[in-house]
Protein backbone atom coordinates (compact mmCIF):
# COMPACT_ATOMS: atom_id res chain seq x y z
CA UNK A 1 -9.23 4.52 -105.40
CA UNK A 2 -12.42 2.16 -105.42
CA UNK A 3 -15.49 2.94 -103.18
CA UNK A 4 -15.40 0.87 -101.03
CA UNK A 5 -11.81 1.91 -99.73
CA UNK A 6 -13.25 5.28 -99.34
CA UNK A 7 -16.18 4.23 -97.37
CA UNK A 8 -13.63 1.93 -95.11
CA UNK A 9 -11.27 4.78 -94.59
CA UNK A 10 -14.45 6.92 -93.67
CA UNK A 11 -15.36 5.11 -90.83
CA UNK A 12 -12.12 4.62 -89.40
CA UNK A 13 -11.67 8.16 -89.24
CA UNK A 14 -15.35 8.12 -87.23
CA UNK A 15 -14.06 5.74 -84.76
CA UNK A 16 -10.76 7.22 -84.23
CA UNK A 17 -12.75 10.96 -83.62
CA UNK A 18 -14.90 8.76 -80.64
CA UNK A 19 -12.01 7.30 -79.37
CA UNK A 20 -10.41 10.89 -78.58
CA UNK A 21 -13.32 12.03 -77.80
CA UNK A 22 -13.24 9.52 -74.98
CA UNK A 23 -10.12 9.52 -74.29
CA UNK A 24 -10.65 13.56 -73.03
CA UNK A 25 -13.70 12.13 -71.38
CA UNK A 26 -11.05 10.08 -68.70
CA UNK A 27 -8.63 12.68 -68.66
CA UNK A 28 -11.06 15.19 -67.62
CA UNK A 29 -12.04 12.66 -64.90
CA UNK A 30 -8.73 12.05 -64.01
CA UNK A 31 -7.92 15.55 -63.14
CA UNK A 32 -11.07 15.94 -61.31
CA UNK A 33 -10.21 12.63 -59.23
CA UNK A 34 -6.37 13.93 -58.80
CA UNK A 35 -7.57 17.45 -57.29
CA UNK A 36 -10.29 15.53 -55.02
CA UNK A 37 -8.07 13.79 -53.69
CA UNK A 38 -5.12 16.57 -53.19
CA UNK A 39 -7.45 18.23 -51.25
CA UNK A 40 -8.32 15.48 -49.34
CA UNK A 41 -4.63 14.95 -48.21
CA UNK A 42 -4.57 18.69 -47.45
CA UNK A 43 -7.25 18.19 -45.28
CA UNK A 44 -5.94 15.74 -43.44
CA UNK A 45 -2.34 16.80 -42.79
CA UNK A 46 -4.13 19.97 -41.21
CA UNK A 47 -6.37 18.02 -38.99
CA UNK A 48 -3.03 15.90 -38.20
CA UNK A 49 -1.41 19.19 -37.38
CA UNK A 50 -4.17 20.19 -35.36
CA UNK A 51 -4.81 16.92 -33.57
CA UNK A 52 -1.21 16.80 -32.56
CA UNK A 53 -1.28 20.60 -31.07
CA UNK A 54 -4.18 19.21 -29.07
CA UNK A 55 -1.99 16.25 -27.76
CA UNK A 56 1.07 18.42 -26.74
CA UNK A 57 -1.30 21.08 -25.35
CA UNK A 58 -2.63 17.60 -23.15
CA UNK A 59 0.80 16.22 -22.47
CA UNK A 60 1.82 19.58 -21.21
CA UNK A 61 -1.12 20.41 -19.14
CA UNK A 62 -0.72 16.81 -17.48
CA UNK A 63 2.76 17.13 -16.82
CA UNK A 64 2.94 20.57 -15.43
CA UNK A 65 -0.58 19.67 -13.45
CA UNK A 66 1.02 16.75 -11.94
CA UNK A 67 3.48 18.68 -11.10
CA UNK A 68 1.70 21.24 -9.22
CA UNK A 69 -0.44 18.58 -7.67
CA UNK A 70 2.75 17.49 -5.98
CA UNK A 71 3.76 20.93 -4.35
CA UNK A 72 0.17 21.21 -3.16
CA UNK A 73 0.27 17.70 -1.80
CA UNK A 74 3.55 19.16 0.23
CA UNK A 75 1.84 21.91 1.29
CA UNK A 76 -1.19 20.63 3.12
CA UNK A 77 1.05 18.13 4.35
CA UNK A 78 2.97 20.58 6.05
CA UNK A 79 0.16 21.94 6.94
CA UNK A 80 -1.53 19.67 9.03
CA UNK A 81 1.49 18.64 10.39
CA UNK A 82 2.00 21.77 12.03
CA UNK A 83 -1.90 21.42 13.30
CA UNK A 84 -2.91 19.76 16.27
CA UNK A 85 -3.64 16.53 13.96
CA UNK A 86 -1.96 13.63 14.49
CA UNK A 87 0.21 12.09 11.77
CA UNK A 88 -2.48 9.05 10.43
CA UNK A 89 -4.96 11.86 10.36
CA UNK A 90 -2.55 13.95 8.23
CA UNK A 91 -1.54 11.49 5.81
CA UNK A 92 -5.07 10.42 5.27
CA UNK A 93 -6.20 14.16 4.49
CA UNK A 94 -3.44 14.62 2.19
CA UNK A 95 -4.43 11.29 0.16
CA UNK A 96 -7.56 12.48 -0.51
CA UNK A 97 -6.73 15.67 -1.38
CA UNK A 98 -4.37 14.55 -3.79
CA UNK A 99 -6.45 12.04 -5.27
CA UNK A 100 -8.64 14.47 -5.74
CA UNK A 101 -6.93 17.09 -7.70
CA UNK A 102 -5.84 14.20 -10.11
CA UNK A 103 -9.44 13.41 -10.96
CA UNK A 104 -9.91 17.12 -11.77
CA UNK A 105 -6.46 17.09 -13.61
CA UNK A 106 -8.52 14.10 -15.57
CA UNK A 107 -11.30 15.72 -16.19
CA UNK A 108 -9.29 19.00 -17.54
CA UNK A 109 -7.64 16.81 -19.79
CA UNK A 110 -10.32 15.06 -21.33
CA UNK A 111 -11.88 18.53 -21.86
CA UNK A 112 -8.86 19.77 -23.91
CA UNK A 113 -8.70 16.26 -25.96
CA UNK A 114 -11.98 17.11 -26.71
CA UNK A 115 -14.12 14.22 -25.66
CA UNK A 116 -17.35 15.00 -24.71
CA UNK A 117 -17.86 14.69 -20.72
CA UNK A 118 -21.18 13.38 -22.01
CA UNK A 119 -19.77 10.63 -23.91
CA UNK A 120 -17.60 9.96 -20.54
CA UNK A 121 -20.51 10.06 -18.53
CA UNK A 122 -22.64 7.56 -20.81
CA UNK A 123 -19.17 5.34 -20.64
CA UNK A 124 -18.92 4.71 -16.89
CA UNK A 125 -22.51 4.78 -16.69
CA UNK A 126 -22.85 1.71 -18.99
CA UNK A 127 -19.70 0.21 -17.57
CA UNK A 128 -20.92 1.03 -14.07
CA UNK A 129 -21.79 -2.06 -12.80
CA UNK A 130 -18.27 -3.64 -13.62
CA UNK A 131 -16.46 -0.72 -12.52
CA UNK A 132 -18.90 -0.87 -9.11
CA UNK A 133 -17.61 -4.10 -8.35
CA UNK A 134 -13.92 -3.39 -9.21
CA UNK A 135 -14.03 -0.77 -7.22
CA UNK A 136 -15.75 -2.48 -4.05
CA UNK A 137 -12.13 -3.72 -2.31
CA UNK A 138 -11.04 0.12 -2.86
CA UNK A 139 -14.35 1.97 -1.22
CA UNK A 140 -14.24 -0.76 2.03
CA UNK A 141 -10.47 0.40 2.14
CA UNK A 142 -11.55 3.63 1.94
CA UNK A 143 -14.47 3.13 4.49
CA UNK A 144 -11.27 1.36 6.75
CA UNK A 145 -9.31 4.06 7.01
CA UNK A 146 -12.21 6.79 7.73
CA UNK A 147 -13.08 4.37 10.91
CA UNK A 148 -9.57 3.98 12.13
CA UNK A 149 -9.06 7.43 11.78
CA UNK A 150 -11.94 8.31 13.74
CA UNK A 151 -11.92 5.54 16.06
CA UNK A 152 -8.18 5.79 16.36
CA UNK A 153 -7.09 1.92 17.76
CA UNK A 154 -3.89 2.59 16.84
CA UNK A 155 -1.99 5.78 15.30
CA UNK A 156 1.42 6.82 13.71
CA UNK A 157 4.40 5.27 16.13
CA UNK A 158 2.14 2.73 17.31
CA UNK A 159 4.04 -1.01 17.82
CA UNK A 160 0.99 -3.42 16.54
CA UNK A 161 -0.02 -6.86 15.94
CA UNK A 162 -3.08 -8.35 13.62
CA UNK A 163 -4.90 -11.23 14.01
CA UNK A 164 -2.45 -12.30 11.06
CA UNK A 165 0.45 -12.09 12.90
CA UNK A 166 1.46 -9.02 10.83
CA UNK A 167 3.53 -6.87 13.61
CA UNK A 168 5.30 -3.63 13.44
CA UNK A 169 5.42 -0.34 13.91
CA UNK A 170 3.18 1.86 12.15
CA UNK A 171 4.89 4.28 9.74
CA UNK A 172 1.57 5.74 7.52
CA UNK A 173 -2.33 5.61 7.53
CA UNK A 174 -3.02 6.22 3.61
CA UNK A 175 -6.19 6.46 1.84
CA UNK A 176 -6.46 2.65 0.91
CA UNK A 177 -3.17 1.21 3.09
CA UNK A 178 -2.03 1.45 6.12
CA UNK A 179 2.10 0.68 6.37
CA UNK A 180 3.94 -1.14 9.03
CA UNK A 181 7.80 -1.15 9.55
CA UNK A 182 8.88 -4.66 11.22
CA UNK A 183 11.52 -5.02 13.59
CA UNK A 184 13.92 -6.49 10.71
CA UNK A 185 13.04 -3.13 8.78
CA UNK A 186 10.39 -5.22 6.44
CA UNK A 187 7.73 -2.78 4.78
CA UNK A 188 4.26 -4.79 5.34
CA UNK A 189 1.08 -3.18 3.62
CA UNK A 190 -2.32 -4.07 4.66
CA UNK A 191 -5.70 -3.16 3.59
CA UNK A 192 -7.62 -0.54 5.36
CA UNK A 193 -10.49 -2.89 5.03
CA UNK A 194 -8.90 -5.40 6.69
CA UNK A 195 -7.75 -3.81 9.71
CA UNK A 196 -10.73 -2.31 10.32
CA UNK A 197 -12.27 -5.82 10.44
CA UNK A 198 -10.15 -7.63 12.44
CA UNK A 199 -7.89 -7.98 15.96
CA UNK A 200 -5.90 -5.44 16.29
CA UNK A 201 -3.21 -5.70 19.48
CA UNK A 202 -1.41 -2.64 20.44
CA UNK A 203 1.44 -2.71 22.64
CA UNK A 204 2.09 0.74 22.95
CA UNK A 205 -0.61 2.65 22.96
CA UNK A 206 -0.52 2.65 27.21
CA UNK A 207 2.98 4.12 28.36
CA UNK A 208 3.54 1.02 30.57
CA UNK A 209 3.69 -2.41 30.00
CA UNK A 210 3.84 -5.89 32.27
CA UNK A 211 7.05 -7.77 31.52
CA UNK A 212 6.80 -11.39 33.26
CA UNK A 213 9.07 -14.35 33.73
CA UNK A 214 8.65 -17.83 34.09
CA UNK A 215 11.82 -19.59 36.07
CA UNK A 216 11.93 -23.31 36.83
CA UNK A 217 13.93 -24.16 40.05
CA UNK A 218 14.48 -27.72 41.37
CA UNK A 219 12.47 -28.90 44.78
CA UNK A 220 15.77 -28.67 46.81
CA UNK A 221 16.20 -25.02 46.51
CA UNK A 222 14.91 -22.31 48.84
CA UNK A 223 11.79 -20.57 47.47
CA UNK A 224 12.26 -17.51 49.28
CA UNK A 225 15.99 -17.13 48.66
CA UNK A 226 14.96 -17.59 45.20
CA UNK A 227 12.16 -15.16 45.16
CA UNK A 228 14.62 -12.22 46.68
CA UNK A 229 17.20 -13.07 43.96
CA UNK A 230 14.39 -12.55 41.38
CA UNK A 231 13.38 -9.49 42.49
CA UNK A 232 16.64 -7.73 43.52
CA UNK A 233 17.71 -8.93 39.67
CA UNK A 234 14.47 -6.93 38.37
CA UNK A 235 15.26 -3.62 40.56
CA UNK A 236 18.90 -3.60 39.55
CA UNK A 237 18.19 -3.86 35.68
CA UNK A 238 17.16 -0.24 35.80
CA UNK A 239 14.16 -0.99 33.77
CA UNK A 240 11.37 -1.30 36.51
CA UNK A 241 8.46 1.78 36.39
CA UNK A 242 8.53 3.44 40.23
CA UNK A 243 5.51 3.09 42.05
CA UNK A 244 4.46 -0.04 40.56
CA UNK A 245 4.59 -3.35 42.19
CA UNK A 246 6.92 -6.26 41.54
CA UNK A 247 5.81 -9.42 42.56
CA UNK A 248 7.99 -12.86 42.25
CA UNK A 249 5.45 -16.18 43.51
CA UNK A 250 4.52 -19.92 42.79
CA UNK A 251 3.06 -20.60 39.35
CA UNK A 252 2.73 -24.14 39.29
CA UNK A 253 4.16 -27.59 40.62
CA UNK A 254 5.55 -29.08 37.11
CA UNK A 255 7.09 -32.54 37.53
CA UNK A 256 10.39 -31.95 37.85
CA UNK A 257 10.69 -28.44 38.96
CA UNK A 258 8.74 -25.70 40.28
CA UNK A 259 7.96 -23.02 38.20
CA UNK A 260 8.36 -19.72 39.72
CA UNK A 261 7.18 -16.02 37.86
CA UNK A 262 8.66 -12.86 38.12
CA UNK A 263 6.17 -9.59 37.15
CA UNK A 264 6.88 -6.67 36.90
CA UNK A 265 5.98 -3.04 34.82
CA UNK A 266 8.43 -1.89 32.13
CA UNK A 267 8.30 1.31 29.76
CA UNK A 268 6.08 0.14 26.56
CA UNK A 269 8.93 1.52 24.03
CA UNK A 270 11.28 -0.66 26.55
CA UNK A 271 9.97 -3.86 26.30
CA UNK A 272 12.03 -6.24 24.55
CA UNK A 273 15.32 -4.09 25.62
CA UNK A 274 13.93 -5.02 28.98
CA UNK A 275 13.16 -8.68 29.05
CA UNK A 276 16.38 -9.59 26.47
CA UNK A 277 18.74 -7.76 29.41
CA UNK A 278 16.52 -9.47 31.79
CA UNK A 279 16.42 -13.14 30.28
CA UNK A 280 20.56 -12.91 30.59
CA UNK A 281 20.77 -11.07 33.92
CA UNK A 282 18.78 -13.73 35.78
CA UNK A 283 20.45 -16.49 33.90
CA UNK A 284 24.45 -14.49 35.25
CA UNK A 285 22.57 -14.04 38.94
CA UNK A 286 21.27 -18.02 39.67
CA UNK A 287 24.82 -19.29 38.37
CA UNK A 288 26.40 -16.74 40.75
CA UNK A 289 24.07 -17.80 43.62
CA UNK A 290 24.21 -21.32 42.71
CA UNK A 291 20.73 -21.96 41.97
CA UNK A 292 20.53 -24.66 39.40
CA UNK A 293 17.62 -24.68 37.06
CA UNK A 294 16.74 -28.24 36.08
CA UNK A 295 15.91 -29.29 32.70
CA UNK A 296 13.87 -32.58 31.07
CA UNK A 297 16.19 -36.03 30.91
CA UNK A 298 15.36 -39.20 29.62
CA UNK A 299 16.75 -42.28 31.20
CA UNK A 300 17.17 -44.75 29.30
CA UNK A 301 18.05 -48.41 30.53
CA UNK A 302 19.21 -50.94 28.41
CA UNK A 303 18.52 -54.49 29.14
CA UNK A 304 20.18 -57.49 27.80
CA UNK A 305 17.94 -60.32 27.88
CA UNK A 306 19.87 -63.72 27.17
């Protein structure tokens, strides 16, 4: 064989010796890389493990906390309803009692998540001037309630009427709303804040209430005869309160009748069973006495000019 095929066959021999020799270079890398990253993946299917212990340690704690925030809440309830406390007083107290435990039920929660209260902290402090003003329509509601609670225009049963128009009967005082039932059983919920800064008109907070009536008669009848019938009407309805006075006079001259009033005291839970009975009662009693009540015409005279 001639030299130079030796000398050829030489140093392909050298480069196929580097070329394994590199080729167990990236094999050994390749193993390293493949146990790296086995461990990695071990790693993180423990901290998955862990992380969702913590969670269903969380959920469980919220749920059963919630729970037992809700027996408590029944409990003071109960409570302070067997107290000398009215009910707006008692519903308040048990809002913020509950509202209270649910913000430590937070906090509780974010402990066992993990999250540093300090990190919380530095969160609603940097956030605090948005949450400040989100929060502004809930602390005057807040504020609301403490002053109708302590200044008590109206409580629990009480019929009222804003300056609105919202009317009804009160059915709850909470921590930010206070609940009224309307005659057509209508739920209407109104700020705290709002009541507390505005007309408030209730009906029943005395135990007696004036009822009056305004009657138009014609110029031919007989005042007095009238005035009798009024007031023997009233006395026979069953609604008037003893010892008060009942009073039938004159209002006004109007220009086709004369306007007479009937006034007289009613039970405040009796009002409008009163003057409804009373409205058809007086109506029954002129027809049977013959009193006529006159009402507006228009004449109206056609003329034919040819």
């Amino acid at each position: 064989m001639p030299m130079h095929q030796w000398i050829q066959m030489s140093a392909d021999l050298e480069t196929g010796i580097e070329e394994i020799t590199q080729a167990g270079e990236v094999i050994e890398q390749a193993g390293v890389s493949a146990s790296t990253i086995s461990i990695l993946l071990e790693r993180l299917g423990e901290l998955a493990v862990a992380a969702g212990l913590t969670l269903l340690r969380a959920v469980i704690v919220g749920v059963i906390g919630w729970y037992i925030i809700k027996l408590i809440s029944r409990w003071v309830r109960s409570l302070l309803n067997r107290s000398s406390l009215d009910d707006g007083m008692a519903g308040f107290l048990t809002s913020v009692i509950t509202t209270v435990l649910r913000c430590l039920l937070v906090v509780i929660i974010i402990g066992i998540l993990g999250i540093p209260m300090s990190s919380v902290v530095a969160l609603v402090g940097s956030a605090g001037l948005a949450i400040g003003l989100a929060l502004q329509g809930c602390l005057t509601n807040f504020s609301g309630g403490v002053l109708i609670l302590v200044v008590k225009p109206f409580k629990v049963g009480d019929y009222i009427i804003d300056s609105d128009g919202n009317e009804g009967t009160v059915t709850a005082i909470d921590i930010i709303y206070t609940k009224l039932l309307t005659a057509d059983n209508r739920t209407v919920t109104i700020p705290n804040g709002t009541l507390a800064n505005s007309t408030v008109i209730n009906t029943t907070r005395e135990p007696i209430r004036r009822l009056d009536f305004n009657v138009s008669i014609s110029y031919e009848e007989n005042i007095d005869r009238v005035k009798k019938v009024l007031l023997h009407t009233a006395q026979e309805s069953g609604f008037v309160v003893e010892g008060q006075e009942s009073r039938a006079f004159v209002a006004s001259f109007d220009p086709s009748a004369v306007k007479i009033t009937l006034r007289f005291w009613v039970q405040s839970e009796a009002y409008w069973e009163a003057k409804w009975a009373m409205q058809e009662a007086i109506k029954k009693q002129f027809d049977a006495e013959g009193i006529s009540m006159p009402f507006d015409q228009l004449d109206v005279h056609v003329v034919n000019k040819q």
